[in-house]
C-alpha atoms as a PDB file:
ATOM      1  CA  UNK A   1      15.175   8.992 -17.283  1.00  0.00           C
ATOM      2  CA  UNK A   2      12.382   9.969 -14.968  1.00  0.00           C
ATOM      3  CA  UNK A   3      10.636   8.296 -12.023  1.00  0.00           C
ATOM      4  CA  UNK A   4       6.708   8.472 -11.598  1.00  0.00           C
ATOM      5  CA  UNK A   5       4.954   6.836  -8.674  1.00  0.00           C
ATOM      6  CA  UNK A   6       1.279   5.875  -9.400  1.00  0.00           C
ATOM      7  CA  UNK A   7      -1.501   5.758  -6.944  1.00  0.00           C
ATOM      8  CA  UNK A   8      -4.147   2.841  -6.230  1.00  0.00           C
ATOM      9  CA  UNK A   9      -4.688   0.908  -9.504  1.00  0.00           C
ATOM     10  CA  UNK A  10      -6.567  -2.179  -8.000  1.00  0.00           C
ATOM     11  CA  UNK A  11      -6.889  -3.583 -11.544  1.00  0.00           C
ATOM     12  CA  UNK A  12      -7.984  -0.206 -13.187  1.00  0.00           C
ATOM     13  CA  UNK A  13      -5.414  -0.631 -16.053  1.00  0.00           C
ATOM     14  CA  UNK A  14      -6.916   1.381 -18.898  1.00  0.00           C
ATOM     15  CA  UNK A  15      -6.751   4.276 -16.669  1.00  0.00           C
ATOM     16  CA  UNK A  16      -3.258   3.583 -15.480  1.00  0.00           C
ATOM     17  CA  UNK A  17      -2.316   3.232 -19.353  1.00  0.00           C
ATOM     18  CA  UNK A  18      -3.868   6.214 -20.085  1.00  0.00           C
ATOM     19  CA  UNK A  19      -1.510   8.083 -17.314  1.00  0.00           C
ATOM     20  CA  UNK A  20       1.295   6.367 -19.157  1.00  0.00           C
ATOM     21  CA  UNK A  21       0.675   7.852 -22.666  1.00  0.00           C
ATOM     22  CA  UNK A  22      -0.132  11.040 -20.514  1.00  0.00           C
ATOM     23  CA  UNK A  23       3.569  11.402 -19.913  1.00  0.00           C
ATOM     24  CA  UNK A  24       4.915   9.141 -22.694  1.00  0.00           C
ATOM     25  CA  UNK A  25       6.231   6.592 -20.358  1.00  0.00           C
ATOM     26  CA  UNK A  26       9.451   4.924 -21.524  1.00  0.00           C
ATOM     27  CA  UNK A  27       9.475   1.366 -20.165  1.00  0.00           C
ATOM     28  CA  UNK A  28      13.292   1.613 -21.440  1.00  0.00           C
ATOM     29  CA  UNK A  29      14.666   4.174 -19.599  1.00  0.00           C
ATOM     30  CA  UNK A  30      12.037   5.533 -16.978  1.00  0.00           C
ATOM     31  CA  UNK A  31      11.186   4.252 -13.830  1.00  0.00           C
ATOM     32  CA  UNK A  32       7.685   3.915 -11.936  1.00  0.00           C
ATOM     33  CA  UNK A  33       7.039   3.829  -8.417  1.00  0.00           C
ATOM     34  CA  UNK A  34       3.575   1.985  -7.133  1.00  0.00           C
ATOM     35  CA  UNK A  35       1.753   2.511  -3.706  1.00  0.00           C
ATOM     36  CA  UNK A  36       0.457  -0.992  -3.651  1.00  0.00           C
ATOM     37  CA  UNK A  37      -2.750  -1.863  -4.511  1.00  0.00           C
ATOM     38  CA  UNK A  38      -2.000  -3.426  -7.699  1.00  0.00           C
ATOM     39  CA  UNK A  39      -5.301  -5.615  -8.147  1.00  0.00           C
ATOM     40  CA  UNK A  40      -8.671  -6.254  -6.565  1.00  0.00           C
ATOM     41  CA  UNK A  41     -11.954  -4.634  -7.725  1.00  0.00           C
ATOM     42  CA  UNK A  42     -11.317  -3.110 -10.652  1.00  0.00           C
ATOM     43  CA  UNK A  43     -12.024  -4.943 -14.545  1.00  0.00           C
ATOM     44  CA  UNK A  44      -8.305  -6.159 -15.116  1.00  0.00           C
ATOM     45  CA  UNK A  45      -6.351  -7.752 -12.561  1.00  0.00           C
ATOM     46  CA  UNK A  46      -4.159 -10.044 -14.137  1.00  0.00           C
ATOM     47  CA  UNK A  47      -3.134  -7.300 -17.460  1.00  0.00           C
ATOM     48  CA  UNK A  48      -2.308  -5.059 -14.483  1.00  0.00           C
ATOM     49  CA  UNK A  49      -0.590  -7.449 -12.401  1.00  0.00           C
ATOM     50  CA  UNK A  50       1.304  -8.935 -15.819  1.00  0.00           C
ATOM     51  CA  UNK A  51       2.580  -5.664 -16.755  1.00  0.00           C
ATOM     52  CA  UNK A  52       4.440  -4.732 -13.834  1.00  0.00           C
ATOM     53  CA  UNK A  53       5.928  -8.583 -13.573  1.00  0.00           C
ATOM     54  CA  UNK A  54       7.132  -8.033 -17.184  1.00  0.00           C
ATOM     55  CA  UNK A  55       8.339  -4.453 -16.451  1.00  0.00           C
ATOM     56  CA  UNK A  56       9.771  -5.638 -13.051  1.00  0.00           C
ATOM     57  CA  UNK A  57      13.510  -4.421 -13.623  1.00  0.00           C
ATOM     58  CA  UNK A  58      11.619  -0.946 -14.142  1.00  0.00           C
ATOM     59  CA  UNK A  59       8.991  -0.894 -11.605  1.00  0.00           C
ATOM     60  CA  UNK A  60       9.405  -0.742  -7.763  1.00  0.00           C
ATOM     61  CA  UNK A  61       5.941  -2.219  -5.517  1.00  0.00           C
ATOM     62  CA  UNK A  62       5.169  -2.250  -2.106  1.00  0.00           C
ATOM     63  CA  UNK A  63       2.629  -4.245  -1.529  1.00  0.00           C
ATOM     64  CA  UNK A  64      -0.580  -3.190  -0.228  1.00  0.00           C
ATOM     65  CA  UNK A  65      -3.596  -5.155   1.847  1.00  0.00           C
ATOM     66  CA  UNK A  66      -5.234  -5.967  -1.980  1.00  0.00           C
ATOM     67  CA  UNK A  67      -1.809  -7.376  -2.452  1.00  0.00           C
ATOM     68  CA  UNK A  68      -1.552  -9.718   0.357  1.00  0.00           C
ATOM     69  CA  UNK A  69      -5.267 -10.740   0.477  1.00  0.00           C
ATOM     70  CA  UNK A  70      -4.532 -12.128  -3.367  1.00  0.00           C
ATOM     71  CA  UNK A  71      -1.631 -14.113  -1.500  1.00  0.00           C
ATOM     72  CA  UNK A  72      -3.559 -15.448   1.002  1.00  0.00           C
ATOM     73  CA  UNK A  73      -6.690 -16.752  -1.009  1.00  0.00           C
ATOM     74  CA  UNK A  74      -4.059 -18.165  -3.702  1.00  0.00           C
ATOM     75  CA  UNK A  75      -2.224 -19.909  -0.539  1.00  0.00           C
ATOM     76  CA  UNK A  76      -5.669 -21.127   0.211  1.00  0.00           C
ATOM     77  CA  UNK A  77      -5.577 -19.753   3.812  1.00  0.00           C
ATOM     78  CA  UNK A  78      -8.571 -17.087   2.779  1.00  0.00           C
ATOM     79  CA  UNK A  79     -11.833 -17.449   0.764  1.00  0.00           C
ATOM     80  CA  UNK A  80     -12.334 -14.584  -1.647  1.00  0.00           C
ATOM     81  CA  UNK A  81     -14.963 -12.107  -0.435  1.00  0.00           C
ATOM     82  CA  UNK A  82     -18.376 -11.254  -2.376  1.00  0.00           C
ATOM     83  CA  UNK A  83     -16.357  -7.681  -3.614  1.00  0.00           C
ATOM     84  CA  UNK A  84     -13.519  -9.726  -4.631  1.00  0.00           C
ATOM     85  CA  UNK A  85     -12.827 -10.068  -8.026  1.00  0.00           C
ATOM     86  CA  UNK A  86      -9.289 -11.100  -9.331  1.00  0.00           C
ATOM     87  CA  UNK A  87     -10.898 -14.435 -10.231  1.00  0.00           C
ATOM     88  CA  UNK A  88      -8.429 -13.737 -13.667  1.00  0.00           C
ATOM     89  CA  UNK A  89      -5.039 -14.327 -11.805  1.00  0.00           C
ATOM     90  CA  UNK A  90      -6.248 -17.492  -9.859  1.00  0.00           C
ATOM     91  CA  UNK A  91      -7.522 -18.925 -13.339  1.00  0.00           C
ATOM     92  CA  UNK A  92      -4.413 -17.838 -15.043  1.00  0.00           C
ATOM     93  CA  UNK A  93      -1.773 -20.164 -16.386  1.00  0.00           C
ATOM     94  CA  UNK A  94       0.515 -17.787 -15.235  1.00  0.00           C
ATOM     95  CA  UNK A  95      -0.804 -17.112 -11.743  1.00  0.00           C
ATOM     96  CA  UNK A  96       2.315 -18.971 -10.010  1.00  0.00           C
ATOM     97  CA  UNK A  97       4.840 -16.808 -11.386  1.00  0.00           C
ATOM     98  CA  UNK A  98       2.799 -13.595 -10.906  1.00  0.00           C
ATOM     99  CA  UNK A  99       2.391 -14.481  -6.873  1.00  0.00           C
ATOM    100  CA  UNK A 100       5.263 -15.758  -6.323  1.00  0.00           C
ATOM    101  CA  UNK A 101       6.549 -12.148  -7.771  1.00  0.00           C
ATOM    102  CA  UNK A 102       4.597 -11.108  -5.353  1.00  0.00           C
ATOM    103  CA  UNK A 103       6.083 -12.352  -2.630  1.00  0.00           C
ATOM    104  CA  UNK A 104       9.404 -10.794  -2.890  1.00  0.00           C
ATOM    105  CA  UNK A 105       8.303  -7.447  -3.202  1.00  0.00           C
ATOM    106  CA  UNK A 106       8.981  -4.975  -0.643  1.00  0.00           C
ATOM    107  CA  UNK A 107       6.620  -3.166   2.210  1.00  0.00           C
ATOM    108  CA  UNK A 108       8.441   0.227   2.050  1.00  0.00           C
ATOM    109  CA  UNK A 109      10.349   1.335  -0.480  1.00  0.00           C
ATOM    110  CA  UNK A 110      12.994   4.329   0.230  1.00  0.00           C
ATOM    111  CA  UNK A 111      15.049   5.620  -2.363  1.00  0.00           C
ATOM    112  CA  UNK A 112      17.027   9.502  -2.462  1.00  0.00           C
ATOM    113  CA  UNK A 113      15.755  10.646   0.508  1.00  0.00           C
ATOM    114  CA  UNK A 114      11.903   9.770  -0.687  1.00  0.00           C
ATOM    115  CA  UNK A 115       9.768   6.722   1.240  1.00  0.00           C
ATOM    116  CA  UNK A 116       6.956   5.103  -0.352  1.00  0.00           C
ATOM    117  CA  UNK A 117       4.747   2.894   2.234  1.00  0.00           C
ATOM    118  CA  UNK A 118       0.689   1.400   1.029  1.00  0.00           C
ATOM    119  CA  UNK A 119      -0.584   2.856   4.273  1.00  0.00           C
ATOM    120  CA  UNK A 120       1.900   4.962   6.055  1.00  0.00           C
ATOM    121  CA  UNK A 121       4.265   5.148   9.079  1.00  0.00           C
ATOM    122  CA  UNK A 122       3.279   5.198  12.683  1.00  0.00           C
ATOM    123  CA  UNK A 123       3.981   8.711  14.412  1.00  0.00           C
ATOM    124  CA  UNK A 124       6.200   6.919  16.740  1.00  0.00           C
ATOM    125  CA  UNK A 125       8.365   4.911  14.488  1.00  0.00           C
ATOM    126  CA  UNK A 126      11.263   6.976  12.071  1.00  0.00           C
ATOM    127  CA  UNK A 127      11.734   5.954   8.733  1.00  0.00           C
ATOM    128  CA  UNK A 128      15.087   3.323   9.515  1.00  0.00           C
ATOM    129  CA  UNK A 129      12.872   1.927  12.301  1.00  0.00           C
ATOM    130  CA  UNK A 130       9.929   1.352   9.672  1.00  0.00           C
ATOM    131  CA  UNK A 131      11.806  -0.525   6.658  1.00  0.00           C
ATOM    132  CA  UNK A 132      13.448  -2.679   9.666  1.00  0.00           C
ATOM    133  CA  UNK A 133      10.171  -4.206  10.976  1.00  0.00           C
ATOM    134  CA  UNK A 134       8.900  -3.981   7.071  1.00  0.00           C
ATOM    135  CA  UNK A 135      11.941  -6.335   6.642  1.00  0.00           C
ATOM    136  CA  UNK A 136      10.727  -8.395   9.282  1.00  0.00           C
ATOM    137  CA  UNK A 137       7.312  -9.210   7.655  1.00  0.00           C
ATOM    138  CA  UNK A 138       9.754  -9.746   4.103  1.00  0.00           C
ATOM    139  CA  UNK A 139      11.437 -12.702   5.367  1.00  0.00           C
ATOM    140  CA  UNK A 140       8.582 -14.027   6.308  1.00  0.00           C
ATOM    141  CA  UNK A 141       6.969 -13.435   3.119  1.00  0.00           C
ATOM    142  CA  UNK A 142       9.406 -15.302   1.279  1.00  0.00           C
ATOM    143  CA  UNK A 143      10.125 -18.035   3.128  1.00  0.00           C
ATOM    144  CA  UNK A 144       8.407 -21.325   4.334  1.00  0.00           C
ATOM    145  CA  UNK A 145       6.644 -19.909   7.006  1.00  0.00           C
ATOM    146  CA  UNK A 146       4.299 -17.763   5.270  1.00  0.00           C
ATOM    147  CA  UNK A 147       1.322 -19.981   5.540  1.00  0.00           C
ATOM    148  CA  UNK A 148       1.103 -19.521   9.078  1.00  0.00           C
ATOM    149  CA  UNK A 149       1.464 -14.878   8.678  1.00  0.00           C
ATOM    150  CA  UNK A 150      -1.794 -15.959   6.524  1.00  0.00           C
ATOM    151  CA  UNK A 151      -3.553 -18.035   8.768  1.00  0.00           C
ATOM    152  CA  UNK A 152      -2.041 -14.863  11.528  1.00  0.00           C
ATOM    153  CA  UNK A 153      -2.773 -11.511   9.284  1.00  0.00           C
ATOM    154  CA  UNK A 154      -6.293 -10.895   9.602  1.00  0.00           C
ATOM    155  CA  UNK A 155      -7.461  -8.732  12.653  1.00  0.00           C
ATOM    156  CA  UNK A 156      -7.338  -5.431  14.263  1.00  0.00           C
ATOM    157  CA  UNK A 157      -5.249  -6.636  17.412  1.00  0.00           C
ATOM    158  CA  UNK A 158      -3.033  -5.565  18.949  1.00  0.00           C
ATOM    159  CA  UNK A 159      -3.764  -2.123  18.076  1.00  0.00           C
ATOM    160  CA  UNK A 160      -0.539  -0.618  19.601  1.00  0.00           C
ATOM    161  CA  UNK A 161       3.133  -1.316  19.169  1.00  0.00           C
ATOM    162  CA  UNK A 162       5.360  -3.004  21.561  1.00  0.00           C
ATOM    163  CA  UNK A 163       8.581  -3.693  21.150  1.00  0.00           C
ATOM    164  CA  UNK A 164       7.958  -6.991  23.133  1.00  0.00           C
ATOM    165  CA  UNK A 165       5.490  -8.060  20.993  1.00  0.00           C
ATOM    166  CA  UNK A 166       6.816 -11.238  19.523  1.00  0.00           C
ATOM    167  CA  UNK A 167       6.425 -13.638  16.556  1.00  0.00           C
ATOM    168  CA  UNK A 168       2.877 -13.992  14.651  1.00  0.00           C
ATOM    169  CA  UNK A 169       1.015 -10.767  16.370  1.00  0.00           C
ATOM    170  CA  UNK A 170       4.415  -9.009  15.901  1.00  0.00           C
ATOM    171  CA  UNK A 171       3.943  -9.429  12.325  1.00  0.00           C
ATOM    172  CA  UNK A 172       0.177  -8.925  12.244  1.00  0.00           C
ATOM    173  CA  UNK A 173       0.647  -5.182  13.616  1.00  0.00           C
ATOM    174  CA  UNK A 174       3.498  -4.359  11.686  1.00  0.00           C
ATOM    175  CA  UNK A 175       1.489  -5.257   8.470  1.00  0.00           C
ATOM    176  CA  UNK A 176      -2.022  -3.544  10.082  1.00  0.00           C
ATOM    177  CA  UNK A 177       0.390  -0.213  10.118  1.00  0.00           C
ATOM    178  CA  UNK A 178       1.896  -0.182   6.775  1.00  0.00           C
ATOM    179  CA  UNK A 179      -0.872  -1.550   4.659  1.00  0.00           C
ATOM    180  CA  UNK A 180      -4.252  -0.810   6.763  1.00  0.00           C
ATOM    181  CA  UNK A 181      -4.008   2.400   9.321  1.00  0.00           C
ATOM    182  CA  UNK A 182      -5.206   5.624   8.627  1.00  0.00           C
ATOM    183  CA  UNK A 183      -6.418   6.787  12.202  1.00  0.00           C
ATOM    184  CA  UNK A 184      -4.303   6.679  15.401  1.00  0.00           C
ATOM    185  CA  UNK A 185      -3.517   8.222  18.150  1.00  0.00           C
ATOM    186  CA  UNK A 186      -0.046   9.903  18.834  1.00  0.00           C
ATOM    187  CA  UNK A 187       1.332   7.093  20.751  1.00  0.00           C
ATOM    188  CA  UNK A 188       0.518   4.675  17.654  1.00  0.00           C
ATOM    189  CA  UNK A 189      -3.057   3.426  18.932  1.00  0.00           C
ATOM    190  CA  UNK A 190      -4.821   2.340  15.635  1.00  0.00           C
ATOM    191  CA  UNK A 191      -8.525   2.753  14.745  1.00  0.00           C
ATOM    192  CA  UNK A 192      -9.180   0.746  11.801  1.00  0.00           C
ATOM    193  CA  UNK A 193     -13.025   1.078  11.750  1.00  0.00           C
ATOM    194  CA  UNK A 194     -12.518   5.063  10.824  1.00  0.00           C
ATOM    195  CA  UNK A 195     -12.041   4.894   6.852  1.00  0.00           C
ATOM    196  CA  UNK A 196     -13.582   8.307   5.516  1.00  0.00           C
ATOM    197  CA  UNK A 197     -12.064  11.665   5.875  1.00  0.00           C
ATOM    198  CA  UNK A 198     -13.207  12.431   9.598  1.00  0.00           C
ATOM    199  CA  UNK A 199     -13.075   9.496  12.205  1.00  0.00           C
ATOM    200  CA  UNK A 200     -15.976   8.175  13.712  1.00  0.00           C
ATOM    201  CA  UNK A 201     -17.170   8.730  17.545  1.00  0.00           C
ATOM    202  CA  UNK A 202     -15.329   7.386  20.414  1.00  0.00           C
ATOM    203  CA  UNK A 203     -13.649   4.288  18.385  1.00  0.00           C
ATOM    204  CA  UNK A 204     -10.836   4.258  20.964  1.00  0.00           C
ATOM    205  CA  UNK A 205     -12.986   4.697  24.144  1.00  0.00           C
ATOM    206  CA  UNK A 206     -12.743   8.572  24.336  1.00  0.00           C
ATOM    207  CA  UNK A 207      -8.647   8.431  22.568  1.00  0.00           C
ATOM    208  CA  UNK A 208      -8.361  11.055  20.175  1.00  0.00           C
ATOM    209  CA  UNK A 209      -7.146   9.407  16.862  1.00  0.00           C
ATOM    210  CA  UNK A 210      -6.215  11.935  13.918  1.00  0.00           C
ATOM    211  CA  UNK A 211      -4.430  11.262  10.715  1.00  0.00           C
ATOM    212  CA  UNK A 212      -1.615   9.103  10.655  1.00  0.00           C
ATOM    213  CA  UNK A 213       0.478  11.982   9.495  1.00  0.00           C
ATOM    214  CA  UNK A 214      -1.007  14.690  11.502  1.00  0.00           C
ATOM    215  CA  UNK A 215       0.881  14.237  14.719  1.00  0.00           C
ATOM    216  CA  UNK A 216       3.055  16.848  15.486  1.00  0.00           C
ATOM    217  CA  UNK A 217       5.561  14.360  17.030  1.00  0.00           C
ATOM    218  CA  UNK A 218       5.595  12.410  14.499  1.00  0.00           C
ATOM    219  CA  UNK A 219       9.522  10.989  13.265  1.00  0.00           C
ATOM    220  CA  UNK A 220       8.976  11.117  10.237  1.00  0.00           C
ATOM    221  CA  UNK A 221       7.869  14.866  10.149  1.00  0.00           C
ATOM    222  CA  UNK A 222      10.814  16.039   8.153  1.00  0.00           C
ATOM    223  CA  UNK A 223      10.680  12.886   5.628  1.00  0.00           C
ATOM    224  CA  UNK A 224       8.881  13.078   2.132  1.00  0.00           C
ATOM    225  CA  UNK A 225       6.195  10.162   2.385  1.00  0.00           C
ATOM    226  CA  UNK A 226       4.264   9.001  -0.562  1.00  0.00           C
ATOM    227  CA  UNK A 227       1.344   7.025   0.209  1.00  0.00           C
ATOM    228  CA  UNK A 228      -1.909   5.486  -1.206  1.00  0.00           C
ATOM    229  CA  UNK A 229      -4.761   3.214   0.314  1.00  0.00           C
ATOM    230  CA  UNK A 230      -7.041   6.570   1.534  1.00  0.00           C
ATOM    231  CA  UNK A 231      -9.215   7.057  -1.013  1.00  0.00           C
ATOM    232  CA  UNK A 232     -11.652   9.375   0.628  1.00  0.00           C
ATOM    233  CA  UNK A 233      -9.055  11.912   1.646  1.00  0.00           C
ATOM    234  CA  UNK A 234      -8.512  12.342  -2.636  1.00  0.00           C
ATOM    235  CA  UNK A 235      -5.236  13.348  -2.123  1.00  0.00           C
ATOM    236  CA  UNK A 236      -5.539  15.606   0.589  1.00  0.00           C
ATOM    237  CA  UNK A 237      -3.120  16.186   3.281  1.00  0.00           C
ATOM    238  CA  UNK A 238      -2.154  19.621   4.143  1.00  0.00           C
ATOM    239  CA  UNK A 239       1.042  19.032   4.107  1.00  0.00           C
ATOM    240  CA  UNK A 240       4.283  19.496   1.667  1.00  0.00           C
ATOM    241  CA  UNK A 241       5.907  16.410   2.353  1.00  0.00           C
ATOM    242  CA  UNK A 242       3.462  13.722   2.808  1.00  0.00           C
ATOM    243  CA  UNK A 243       1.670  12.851  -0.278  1.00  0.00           C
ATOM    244  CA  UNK A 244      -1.232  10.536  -0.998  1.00  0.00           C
ATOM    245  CA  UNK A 245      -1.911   9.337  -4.047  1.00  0.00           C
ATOM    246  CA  UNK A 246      -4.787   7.139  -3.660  1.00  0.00           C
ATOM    247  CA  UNK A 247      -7.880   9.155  -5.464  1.00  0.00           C
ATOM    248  CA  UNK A 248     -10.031   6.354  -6.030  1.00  0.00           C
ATOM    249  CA  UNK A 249     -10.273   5.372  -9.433  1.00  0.00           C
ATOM    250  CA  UNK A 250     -11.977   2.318  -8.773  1.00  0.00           C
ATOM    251  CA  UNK A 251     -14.493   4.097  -7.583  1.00  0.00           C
ATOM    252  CA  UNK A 252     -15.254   6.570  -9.948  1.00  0.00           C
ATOM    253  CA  UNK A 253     -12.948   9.067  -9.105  1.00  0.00           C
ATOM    254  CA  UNK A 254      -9.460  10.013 -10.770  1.00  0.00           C
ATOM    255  CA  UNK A 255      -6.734   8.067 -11.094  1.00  0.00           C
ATOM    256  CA  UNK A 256      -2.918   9.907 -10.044  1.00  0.00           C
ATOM    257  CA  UNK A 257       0.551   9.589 -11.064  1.00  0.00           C
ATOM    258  CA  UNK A 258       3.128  12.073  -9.685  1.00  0.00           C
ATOM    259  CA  UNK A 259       6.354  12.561 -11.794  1.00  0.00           C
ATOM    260  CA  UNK A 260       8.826  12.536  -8.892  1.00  0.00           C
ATOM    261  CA  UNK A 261      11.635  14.988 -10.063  1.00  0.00           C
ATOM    262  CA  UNK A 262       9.119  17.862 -10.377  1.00  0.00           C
ATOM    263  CA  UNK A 263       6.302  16.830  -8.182  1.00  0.00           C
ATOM    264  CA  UNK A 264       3.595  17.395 -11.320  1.00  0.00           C
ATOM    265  CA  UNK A 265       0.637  15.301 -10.830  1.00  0.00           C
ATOM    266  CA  UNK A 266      -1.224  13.964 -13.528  1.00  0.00           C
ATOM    267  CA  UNK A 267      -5.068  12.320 -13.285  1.00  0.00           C
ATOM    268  CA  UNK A 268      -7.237  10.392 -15.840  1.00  0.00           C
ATOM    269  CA  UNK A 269     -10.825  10.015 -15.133  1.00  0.00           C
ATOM    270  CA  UNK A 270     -12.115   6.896 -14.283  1.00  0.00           C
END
């Protein structure tokens, strides 16, 4: 048995098949891991968002902002965008199952002493702290009240935590840390206009913002971290324990798998 963890697919599946055969996947005894970002703007949503439902007792996913956009427009709370594309899974026959699937699937995922998060972890949060307010934005998820996170996900504020932030824009910043941030300051401060590999100018009003997992002071420092949703870093981090995964296949790049046990990466082209 042997665990992979695959990096942004957003509906790349040829690619992420071709990582498969790379390592002779065994759906019957091996296990993979994805950072989220199953579907949206890549040529086959609904095979790749099929084949993880079918493989589900296999397959662990945290659910990225791709992920929870598809809920929302199939909810009927969002219209899809012009660089939207996962028209397939709203036509499907299927698509009720598949989101509903959705639904219940986790924000973080930690497992043997390894984390795996869409976006990351704010410095100022540890790793117990993070899968409790993941859990918070769960129930949510998967109960009758998730019309109204929908109607509540979308914007950049408040673009600090609080711990007496309260019910919708609780939620909302939870889900802005593990699924959008990249920038922040040390104290948690998010700048989510900053998406390429250097931030832009004075985002924050003169706050310098770095890498999420830059800080020095961060909690989760001595953690192993696997995370996706950066594209432009292309898997860049400097560091031994914080790995991202997102290379951007869907746009033209590589796609990456790691096999956990050994940390060996593999990459098809894309």
């Amino acid at each position: 048995m042997a665990t992979y963890v695959v990096g942004d697919i957003q509906g790349c599946f040829e690619q992420f098949q071709c990582l498969l055969k790379k390592v002779h996947f065994n759906p019957d005894k091996d296990v993979i891991w994805s950072v989220g970002d199953l579907i949206n703007r890549g040529p086959k949503n609904l095979a790749t968002l099929r084949w993880f439902h079918e493989r589900r007792d296999n397959a662990v996913v945290v659910l990225g902002n791709h992920d929870l956009h598809l809920m929302a427009v199939s909810a009927g709370i969002r219209n899809m965008s012009k660089s939207d594309n996962f028209d397939d899974i709203l036509e499907a026959p299927d698509r009720e199952k598949l989101v509903t699937w959705l639904h219940h699937q986790p924000l973080i995922h930690h497992e043997h002493g390894v984390t795996v998060v869409h976006a990351g972890i704010p410095p100022m949060w540890s790793i117990s702290e993070a899968l409790k307010r993941a859990a918070e934005v769960e129930t949510v998820l998967q109960g009758p009240n998730c019309i109204s996170f929908f109607n509540a996900m979308y914007g950049n504020d408040p673009i600090a935590w609080s711990e007496d932030l309260k019910g919708l824009t609780r939620l909302r910043v939870i889900t802005n840390y593990l699924t959008r941030m990249r920038y922040c300051t040390k104290k948690g401060k998010l700048d989510l206009v900053s998406k390429g590999s250097t931030p832009q100018a004075n985002t924050l009003k003169g706050k310098k913002v770095a890498p999420w997992f830059s800080h020095e002071s961060r909690r989760t420092k001595d953690d192993l971290v696997i995370f996706g949703h950066w594209a432009s870093l292309d898997g860049v981090t400097d560091s031994t324990n914080v790995i991202g995964l997102d290379t951007g296949c869907v746009w033209g790049n590589k796609m990456t798998l790691m096999a956990l046990e050994s940390r060996t990466f593999y990459r098809c082209n894309c």
